[in-house]
Protein backbone atom coordinates (compact mmCIF):
# COMPACT_ATOMS: atom_id res chain seq x y z
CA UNK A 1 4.46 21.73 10.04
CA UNK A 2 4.02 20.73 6.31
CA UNK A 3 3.73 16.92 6.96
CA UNK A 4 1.00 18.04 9.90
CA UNK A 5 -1.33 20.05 6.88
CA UNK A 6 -0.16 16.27 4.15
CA UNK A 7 -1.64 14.25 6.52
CA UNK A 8 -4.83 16.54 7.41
CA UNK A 9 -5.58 16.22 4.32
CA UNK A 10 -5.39 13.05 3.89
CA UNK A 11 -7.15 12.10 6.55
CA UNK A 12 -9.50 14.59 5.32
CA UNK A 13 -9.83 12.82 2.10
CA UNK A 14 -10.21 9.52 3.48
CA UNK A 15 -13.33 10.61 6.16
CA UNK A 16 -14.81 12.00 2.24
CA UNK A 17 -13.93 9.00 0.81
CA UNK A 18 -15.72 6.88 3.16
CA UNK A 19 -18.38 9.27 3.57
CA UNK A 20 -19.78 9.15 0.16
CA UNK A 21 -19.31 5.07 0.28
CA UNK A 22 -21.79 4.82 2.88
CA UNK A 23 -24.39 7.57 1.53
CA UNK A 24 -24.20 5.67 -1.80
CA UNK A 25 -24.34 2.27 0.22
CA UNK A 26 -27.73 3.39 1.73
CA UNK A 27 -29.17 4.63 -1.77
CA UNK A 28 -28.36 0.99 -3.14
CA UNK A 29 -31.55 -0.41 -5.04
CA UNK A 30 -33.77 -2.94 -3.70
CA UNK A 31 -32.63 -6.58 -4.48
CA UNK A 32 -33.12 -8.27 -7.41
CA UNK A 33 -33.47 -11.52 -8.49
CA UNK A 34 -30.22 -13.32 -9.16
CA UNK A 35 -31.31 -17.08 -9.88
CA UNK A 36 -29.74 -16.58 -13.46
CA UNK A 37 -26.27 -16.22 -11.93
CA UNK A 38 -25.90 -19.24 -9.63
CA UNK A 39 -23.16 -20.73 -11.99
CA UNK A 40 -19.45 -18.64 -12.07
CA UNK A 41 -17.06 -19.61 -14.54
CA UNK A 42 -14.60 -18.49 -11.82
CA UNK A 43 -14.87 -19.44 -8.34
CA UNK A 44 -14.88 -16.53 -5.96
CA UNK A 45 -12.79 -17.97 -3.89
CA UNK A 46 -9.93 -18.89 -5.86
CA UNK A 47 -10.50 -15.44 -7.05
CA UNK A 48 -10.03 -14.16 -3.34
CA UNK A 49 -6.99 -16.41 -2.98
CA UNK A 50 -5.47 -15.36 -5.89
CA UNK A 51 -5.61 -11.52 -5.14
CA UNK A 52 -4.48 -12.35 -1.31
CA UNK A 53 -1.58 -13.96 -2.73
CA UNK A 54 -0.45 -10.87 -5.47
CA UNK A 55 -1.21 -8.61 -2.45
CA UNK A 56 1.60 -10.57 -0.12
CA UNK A 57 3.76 -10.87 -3.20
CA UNK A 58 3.55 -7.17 -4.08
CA UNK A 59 4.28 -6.51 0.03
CA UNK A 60 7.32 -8.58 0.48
CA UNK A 61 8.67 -6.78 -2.77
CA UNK A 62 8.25 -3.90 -1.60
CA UNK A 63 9.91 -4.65 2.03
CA UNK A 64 12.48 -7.12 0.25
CA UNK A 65 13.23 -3.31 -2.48
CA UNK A 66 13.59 -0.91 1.18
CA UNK A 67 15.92 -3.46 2.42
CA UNK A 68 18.47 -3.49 -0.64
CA UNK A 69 18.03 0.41 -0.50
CA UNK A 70 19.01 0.69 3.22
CA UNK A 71 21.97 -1.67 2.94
CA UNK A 72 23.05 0.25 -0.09
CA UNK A 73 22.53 3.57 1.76
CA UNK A 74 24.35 2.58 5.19
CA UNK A 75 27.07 0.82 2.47
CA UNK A 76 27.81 4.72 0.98
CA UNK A 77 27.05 6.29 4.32
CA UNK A 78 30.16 4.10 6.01
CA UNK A 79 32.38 4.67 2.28
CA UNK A 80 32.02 8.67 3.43
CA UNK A 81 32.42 8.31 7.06
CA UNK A 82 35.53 6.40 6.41
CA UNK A 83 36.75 9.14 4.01
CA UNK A 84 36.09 11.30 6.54
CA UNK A 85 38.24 9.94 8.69
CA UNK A 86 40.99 9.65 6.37
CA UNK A 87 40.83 13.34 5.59
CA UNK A 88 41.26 14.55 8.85
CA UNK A 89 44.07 12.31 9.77
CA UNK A 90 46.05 14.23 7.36
């Protein structure tokens, strides 16, 4: 019942969240003239590249982290059930 009311809100949150993007999309200012920034220093696309890249990095860490955890916990979880098993073969 409690993770039912966590993600509620969440979901909640997000609808807000998105909400008051779009409201403040639609206020946006005319456009403006942008002639004096035609030259980056940084390309936008290596830019994109670059932050698709950390993002993968970042996700495989994260998968490659769970992993180590689950071998460690199934490691300790087979350490008790064979102590377990040695205690009631007493």
């Amino acid at each position: 019942m409690k993770t039912h009311r966590i993600w509620a809100r969440a979901l909640a949150l997000a609808i807000a969240a998105v909400l008051a993007a779009s409201s403040a999309w639609a206020e946006a200012p005319a456009a403006q003239d942008l002639s004096r920034y035609k030259e980056e220093p940084v390309p936008g696309g290596a830019l994109l590249v670059a932050a698709y890249m950390a993002m993968w990095v970042i996700a495989a860490g994260f998968v490659g982290w769970t992993l180590l955890r689950q071998q460690k916990a199934e490691a300790a979880l087979r350490e008790l059930e064979d102590r377990l098993e040695a205690g009631a073969g007493r």
